[in-house]
N, C-alpha and C. Protein backbone atom coordinates (compact mmCIF):
# COMPACT_ATOMS: atom_id res chain seq x y z
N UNK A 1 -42.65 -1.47 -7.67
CA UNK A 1 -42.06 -2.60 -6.98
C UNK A 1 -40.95 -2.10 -6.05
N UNK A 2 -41.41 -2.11 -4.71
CA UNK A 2 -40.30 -1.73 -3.93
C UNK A 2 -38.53 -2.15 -3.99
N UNK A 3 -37.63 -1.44 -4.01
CA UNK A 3 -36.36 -2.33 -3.99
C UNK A 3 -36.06 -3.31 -3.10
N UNK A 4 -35.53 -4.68 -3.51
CA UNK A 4 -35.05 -5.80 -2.86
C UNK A 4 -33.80 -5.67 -2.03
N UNK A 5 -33.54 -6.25 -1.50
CA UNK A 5 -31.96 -6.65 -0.83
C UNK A 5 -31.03 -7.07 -1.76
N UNK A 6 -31.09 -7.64 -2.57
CA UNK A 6 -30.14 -8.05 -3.77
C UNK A 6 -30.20 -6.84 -4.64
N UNK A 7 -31.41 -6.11 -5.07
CA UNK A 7 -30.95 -5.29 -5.74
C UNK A 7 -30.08 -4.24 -5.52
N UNK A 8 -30.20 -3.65 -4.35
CA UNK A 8 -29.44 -3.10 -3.32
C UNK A 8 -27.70 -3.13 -3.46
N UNK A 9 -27.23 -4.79 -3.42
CA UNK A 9 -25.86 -5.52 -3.28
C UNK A 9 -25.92 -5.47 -4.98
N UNK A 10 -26.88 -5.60 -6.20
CA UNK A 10 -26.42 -5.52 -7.16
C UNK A 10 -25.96 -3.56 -7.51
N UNK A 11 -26.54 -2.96 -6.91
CA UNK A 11 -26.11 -1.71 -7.42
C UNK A 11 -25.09 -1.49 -6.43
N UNK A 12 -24.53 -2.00 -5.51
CA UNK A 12 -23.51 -1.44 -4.75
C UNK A 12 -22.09 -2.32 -5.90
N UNK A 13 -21.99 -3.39 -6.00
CA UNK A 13 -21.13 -3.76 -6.43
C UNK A 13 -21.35 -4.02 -8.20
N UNK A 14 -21.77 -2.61 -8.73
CA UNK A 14 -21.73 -2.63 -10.02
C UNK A 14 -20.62 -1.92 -10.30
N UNK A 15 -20.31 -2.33 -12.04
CA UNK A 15 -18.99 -2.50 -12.47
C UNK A 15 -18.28 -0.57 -11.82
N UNK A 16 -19.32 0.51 -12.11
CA UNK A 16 -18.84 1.40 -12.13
C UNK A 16 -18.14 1.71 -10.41
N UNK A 17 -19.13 1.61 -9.80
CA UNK A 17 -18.88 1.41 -8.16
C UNK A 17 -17.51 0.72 -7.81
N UNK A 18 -17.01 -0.48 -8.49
CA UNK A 18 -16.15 -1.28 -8.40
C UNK A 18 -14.75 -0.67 -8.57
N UNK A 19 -15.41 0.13 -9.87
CA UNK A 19 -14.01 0.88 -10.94
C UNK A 19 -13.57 1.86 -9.80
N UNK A 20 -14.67 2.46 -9.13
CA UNK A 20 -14.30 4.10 -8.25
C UNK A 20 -13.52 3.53 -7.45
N UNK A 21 -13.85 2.16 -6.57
CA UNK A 21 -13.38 1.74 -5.50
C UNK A 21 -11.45 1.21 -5.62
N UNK A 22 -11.67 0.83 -7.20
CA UNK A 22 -10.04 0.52 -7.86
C UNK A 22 -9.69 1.46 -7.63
N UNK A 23 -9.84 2.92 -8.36
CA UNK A 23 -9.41 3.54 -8.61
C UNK A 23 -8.94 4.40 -7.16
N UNK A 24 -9.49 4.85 -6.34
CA UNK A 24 -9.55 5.08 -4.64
C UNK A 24 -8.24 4.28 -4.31
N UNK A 25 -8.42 3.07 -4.22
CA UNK A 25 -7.22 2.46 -3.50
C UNK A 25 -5.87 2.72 -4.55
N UNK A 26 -6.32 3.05 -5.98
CA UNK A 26 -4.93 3.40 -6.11
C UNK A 26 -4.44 4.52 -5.56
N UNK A 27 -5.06 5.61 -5.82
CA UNK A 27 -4.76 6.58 -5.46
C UNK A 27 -4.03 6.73 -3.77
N UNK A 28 -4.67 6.33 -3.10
CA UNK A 28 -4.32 5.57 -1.88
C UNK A 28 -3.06 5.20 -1.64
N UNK A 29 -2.64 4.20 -2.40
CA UNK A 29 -0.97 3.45 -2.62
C UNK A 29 -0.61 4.60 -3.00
N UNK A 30 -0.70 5.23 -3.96
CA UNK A 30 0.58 6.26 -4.51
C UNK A 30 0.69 7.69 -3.59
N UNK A 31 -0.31 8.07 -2.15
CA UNK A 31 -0.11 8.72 -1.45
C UNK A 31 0.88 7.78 -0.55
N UNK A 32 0.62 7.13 -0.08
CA UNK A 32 1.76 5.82 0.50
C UNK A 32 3.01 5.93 0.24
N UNK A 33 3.21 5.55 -1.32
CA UNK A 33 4.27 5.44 -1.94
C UNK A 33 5.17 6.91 -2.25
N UNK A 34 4.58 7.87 -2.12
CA UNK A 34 4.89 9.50 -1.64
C UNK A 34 5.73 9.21 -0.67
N UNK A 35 4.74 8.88 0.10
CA UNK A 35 4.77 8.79 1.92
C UNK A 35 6.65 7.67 1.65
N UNK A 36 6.32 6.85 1.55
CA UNK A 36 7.34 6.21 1.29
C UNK A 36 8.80 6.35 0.83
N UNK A 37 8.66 6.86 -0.31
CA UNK A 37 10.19 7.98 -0.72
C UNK A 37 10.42 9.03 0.05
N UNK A 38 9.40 9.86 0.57
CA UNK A 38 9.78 10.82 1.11
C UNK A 38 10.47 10.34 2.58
N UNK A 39 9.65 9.36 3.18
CA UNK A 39 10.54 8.72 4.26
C UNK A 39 11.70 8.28 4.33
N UNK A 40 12.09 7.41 2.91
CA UNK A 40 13.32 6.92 2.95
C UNK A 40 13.99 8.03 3.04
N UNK A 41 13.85 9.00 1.93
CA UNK A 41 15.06 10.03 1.91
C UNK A 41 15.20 10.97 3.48
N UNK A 42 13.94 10.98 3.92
CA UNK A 42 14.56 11.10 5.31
C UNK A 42 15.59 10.22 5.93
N UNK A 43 14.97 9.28 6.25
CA UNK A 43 15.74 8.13 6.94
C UNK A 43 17.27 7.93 6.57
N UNK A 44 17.70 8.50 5.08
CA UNK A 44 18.76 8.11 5.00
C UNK A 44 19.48 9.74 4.93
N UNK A 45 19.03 10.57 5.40
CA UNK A 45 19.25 11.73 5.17
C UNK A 45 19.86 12.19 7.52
N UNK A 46 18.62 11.74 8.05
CA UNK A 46 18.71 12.41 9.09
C UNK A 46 19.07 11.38 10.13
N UNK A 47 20.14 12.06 11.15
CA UNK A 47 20.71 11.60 11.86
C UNK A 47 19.83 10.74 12.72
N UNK A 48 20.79 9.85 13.67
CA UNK A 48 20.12 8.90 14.54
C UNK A 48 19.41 9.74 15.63
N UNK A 49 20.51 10.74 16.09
CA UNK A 49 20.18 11.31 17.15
C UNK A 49 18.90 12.47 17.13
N UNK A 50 18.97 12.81 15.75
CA UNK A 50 17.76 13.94 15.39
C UNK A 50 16.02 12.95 15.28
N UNK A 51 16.48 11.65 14.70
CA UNK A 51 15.37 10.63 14.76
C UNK A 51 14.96 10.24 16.45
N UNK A 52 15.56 9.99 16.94
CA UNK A 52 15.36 9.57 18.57
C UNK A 52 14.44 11.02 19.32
N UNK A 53 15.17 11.79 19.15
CA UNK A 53 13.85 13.43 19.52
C UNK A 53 13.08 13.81 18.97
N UNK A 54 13.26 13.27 17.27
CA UNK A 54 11.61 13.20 17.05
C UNK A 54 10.15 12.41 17.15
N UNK A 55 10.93 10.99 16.96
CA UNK A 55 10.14 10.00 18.45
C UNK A 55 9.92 10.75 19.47
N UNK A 56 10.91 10.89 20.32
CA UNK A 56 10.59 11.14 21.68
C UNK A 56 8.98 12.29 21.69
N UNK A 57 9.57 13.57 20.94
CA UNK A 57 8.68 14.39 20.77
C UNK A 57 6.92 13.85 20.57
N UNK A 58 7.05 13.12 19.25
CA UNK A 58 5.79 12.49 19.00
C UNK A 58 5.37 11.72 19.98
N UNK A 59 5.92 10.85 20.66
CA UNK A 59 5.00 9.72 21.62
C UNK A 59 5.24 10.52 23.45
N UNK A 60 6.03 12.11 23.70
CA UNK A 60 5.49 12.28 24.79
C UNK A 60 4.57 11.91 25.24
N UNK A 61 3.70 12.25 24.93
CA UNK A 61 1.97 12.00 25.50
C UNK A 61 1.33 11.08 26.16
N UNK A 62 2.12 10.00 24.92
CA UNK A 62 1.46 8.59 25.33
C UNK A 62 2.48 8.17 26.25
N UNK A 63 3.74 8.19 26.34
CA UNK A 63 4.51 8.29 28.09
C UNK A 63 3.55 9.19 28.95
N UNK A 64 3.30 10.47 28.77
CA UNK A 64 2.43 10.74 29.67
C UNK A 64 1.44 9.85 30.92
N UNK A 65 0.65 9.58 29.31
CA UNK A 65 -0.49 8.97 30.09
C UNK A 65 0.14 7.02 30.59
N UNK A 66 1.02 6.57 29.60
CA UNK A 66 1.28 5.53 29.94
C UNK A 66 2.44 5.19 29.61
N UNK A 67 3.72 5.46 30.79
CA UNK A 67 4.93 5.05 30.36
C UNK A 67 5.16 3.57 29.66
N UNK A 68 4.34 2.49 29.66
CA UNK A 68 4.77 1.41 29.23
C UNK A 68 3.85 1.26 28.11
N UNK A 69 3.53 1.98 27.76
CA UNK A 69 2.95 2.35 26.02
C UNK A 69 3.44 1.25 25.50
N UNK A 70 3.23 0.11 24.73
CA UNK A 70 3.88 -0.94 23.67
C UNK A 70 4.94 -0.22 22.47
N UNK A 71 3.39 0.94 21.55
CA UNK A 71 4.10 1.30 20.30
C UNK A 71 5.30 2.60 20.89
N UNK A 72 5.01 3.13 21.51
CA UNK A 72 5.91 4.09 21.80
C UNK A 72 6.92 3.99 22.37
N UNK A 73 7.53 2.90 23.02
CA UNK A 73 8.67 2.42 23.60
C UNK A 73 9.21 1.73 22.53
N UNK A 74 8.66 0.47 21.63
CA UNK A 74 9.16 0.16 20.76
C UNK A 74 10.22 0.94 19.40
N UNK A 75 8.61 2.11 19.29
CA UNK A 75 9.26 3.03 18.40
C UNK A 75 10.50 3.86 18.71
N UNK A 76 10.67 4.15 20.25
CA UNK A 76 11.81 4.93 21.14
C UNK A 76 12.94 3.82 20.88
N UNK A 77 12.99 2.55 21.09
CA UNK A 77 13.90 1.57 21.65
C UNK A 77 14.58 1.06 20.09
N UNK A 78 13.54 1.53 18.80
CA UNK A 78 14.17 1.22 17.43
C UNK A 78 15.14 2.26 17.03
N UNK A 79 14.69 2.88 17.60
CA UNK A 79 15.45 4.13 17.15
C UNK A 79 16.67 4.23 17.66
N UNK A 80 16.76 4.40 18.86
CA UNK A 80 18.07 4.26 19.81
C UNK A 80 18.76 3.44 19.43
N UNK A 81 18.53 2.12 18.76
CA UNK A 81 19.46 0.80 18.92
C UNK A 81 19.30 0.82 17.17
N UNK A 82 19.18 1.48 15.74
CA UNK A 82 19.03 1.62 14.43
C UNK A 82 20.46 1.92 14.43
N UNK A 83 21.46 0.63 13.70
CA UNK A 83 22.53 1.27 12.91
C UNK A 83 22.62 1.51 11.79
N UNK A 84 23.94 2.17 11.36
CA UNK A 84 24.05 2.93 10.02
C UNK A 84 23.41 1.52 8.55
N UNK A 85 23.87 0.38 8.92
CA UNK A 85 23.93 -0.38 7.58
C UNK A 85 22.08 -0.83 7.73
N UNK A 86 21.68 -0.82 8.94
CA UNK A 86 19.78 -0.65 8.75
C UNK A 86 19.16 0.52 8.49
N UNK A 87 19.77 1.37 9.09
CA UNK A 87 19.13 3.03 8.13
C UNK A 87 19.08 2.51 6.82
N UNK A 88 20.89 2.66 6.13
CA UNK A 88 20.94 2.43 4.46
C UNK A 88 19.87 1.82 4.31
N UNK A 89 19.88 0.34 4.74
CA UNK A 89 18.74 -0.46 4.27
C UNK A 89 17.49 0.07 3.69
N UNK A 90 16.74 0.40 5.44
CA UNK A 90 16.04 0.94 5.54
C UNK A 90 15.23 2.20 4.20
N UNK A 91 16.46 2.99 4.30
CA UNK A 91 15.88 4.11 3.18
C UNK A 91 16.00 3.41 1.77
N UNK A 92 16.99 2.75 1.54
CA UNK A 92 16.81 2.27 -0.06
C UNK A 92 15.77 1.28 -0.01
N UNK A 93 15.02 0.49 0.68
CA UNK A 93 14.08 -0.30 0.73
C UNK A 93 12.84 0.63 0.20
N UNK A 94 12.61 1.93 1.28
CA UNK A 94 11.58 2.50 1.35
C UNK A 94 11.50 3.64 0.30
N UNK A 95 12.73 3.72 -0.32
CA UNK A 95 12.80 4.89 -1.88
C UNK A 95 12.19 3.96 -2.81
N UNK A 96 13.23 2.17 -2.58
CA UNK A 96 12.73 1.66 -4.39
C UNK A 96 11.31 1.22 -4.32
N UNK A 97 10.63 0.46 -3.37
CA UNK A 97 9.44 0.47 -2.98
C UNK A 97 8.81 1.00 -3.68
N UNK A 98 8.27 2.65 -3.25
CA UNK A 98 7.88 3.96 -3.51
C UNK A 98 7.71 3.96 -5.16
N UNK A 99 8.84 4.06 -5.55
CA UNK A 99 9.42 4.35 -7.03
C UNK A 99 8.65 2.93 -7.66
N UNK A 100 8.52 1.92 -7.32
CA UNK A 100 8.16 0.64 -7.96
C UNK A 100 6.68 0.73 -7.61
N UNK A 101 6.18 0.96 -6.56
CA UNK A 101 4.43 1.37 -6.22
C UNK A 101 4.16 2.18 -7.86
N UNK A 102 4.51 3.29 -7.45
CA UNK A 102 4.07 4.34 -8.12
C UNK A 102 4.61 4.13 -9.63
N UNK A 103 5.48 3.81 -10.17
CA UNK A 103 5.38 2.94 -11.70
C UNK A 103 4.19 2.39 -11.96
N UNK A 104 3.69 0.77 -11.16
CA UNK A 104 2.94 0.32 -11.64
C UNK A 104 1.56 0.82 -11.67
N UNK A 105 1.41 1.66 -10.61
CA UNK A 105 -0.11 2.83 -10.26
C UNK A 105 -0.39 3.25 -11.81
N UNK A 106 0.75 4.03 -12.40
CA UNK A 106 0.80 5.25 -13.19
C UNK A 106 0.33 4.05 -14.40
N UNK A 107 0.92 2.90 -15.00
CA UNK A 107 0.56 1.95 -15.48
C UNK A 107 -1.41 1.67 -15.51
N UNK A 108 -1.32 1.21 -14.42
CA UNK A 108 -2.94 0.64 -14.04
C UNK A 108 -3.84 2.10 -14.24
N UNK A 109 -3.16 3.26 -13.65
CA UNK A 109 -4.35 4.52 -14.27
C UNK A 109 -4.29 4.69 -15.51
N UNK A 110 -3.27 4.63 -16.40
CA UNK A 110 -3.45 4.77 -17.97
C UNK A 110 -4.23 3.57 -18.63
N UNK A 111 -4.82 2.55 -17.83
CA UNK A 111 -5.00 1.59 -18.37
C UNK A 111 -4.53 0.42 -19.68
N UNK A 112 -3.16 0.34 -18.86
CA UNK A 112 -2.49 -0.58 -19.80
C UNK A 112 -2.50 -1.96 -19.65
N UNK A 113 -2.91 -2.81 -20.07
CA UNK A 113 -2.96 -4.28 -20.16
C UNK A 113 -2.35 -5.04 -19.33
N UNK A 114 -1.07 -5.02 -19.95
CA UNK A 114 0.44 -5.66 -19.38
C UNK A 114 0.38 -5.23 -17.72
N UNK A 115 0.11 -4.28 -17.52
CA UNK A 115 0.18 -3.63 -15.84
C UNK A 115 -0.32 -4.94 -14.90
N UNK A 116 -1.67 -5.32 -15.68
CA UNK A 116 -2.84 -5.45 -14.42
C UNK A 116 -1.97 -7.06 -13.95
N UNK A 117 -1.38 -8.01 -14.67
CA UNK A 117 -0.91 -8.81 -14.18
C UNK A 117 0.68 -8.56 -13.40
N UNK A 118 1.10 -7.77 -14.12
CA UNK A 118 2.63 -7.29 -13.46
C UNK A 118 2.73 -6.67 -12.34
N UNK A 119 0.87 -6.12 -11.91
CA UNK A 119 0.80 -5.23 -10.56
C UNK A 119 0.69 -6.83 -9.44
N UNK A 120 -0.44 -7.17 -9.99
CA UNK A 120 -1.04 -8.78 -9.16
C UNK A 120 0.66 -9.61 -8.48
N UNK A 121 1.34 -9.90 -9.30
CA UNK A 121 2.80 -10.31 -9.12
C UNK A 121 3.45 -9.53 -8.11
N UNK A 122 3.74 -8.31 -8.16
CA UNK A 122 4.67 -7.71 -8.03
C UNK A 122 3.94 -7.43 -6.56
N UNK A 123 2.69 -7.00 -6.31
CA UNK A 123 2.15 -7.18 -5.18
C UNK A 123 1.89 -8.09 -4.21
N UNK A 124 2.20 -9.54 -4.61
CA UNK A 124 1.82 -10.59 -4.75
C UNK A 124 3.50 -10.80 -3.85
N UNK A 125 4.39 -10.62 -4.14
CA UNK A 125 5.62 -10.29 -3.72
C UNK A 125 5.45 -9.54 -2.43
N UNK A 126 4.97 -8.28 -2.26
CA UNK A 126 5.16 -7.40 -1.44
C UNK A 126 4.61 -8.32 -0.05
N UNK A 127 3.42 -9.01 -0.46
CA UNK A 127 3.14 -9.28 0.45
C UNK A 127 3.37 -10.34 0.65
N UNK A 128 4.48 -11.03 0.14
CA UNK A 128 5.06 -12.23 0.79
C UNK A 128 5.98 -11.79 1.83
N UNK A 129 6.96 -10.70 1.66
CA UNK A 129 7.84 -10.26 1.73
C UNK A 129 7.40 -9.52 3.20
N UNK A 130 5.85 -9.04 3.55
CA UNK A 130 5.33 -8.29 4.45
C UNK A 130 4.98 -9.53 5.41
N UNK A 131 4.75 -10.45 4.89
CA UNK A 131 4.58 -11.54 5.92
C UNK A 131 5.34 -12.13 6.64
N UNK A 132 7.08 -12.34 5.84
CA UNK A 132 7.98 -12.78 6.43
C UNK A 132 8.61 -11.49 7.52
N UNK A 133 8.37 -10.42 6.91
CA UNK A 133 8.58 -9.42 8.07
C UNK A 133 7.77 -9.45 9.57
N UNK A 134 6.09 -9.94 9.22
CA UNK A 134 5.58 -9.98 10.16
C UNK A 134 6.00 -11.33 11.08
N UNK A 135 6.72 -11.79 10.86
CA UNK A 135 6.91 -13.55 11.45
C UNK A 135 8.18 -12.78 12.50
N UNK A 136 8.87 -11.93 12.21
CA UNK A 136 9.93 -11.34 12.96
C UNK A 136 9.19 -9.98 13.93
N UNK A 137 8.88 -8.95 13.43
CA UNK A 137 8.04 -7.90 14.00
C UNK A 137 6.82 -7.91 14.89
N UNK A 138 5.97 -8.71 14.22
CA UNK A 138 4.40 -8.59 14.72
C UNK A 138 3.65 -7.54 14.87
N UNK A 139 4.39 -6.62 13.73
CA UNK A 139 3.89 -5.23 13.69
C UNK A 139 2.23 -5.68 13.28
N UNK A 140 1.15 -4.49 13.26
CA UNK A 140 0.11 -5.23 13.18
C UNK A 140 -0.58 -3.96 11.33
N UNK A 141 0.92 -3.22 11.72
CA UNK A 141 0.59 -2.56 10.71
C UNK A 141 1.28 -3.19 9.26
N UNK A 142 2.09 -4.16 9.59
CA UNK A 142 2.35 -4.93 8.49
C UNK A 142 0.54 -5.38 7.82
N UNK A 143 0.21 -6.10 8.62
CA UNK A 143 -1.28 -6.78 8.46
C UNK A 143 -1.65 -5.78 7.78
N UNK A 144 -2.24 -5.04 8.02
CA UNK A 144 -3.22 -3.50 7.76
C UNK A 144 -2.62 -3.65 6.26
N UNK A 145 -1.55 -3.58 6.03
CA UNK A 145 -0.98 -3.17 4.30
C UNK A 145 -1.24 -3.82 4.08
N UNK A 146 -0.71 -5.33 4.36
CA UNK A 146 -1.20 -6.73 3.70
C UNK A 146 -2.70 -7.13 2.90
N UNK A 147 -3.71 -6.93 4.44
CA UNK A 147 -5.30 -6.87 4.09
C UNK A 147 -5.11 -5.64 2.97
N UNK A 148 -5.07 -4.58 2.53
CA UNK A 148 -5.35 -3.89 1.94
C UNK A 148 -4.34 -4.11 0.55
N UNK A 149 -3.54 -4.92 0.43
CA UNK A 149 -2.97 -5.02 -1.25
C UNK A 149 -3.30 -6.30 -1.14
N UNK A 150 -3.97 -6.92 -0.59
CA UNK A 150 -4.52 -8.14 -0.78
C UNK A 150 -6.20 -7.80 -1.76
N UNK A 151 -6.74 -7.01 -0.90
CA UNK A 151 -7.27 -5.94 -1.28
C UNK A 151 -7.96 -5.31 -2.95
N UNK A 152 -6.80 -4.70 -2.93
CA UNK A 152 -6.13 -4.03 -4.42
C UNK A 152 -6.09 -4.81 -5.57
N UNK A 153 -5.11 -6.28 -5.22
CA UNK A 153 -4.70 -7.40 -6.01
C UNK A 153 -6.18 -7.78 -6.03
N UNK A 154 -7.40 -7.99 -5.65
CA UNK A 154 -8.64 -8.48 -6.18
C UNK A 154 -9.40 -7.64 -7.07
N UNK A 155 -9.28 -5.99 -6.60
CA UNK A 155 -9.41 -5.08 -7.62
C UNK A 155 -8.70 -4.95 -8.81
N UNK A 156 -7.72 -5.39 -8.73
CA UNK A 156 -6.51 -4.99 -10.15
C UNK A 156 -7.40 -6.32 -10.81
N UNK A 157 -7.49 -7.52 -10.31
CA UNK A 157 -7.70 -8.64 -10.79
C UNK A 157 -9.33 -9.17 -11.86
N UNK A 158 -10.40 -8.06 -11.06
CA UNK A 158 -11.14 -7.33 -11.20
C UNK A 158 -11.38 -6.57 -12.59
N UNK A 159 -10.54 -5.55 -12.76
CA UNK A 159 -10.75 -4.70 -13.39
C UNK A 159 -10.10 -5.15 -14.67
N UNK A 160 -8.67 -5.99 -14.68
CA UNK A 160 -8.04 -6.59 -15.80
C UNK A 160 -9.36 -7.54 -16.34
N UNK A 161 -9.80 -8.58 -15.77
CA UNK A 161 -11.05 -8.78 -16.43
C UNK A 161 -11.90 -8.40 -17.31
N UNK A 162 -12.70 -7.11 -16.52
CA UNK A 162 -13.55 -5.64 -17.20
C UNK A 162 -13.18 -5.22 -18.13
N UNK A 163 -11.95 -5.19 -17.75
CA UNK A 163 -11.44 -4.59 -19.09
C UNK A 163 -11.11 -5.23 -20.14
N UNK A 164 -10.53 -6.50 -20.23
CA UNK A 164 -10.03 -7.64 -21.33
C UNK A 164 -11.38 -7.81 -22.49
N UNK A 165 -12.51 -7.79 -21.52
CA UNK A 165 -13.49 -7.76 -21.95
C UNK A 165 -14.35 -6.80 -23.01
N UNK A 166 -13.95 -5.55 -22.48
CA UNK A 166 -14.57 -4.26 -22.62
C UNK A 166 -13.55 -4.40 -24.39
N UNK A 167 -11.87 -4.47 -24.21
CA UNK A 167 -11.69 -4.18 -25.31
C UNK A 167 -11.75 -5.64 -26.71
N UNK A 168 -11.83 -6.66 -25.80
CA UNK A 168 -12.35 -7.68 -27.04
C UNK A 168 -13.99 -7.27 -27.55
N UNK A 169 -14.59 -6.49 -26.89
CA UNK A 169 -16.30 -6.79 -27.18
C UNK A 169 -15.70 -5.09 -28.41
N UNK A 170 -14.83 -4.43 -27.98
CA UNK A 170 -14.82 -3.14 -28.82
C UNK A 170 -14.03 -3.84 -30.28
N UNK A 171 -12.99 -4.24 -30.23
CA UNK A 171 -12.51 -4.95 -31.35
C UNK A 171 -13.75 -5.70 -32.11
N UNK A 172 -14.13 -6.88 -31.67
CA UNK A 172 -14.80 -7.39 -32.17
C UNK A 172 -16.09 -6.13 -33.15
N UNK A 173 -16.52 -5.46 -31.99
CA UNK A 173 -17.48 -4.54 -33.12
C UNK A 173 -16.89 -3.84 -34.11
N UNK A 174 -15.45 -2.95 -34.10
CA UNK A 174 -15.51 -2.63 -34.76
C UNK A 174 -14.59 -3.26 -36.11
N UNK A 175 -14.50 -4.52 -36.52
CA UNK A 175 -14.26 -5.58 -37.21
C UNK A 175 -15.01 -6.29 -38.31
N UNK A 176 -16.50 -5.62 -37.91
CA UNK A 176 -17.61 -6.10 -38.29
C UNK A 176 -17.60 -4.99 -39.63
């Protein structure tokens, strides 16, 4: 019997496929959340003026080809006009972040219970918090995170399921 179209969508979105795909995007966030501490502690580490030439450096090009570049003037014009009490901000935002990502990751890979709703929340937050940023910014890379721990939060949501399951059906057997 040749394979169907449904069977197809049933083996793509079987439980194990699902699990890899959780597990991927965590991994994912906690390169992020790397990405993230390591930025702050830049940010609160290196000068304004050393930040402005390394912009400059990175978006030559795109002055090159197009002085009125959107992201690259923006990114030039944040920099230049970033004071000391938005750096602070800035880096302690992007350290505790980081540090709070990567808690609940380390949580959801050991597979602990309590996580899978405390991640849903706590993400659930981030991206309230990414939205009200986007209402000021219109960064589009706010979005991009958003769609993608929007994302995550259906996988975490997902897998807390699978799993609630997996260990009532194991209790239950071995009870018997």
């Amino acid at each position: 019997m040749p394979p169907t179209h449904t069977s197809g969508i049933r083996r793509l979105l079987s439980e194990k496929n699902i699990h890899l795909v959780f597990d991927v995007s965590l991994w994912l966030k906690a390169v992020f959340a790397f990405g993230e501490i390591l930025s702050g502690i830049a940010t609160y580490f290196v000068s304004k003026e050393l930040l402005v030439q390394i912009i400059f450096l990175v978006t030559k090009a795109e002055f090159a080809e197009d002085p009125h570049d959107r992201l690259a003037n923006y990114l030039l014009h944040a920099a230049q006009n970033l004071s000391i009490g938005a750096r602070d901000f800035a880096a302690i935002y992007l350290i505790a972040h980081g540090i709070v990502k990567l808690w609940i990751i380390a949580g959801l890979l050991r597979k602990k219970l309590w996580y899978y709703p405390t991640a849903m929340i706590v993400f659930g937050l981030f991206i309230v918090y990414q939205l009200y940023r986007f209402a000021f910014t219109h960064s589009v890379l706010l979005i991009l995170i958003t769609i993608l721990d929007l994302i995550v939060i259906g996988l975490t949501w997902h897998e807390w399921r699978y799993l609630s399951r997996v260990l009532k059906k194991s209790a239950a057997s071995s009870g018997q």
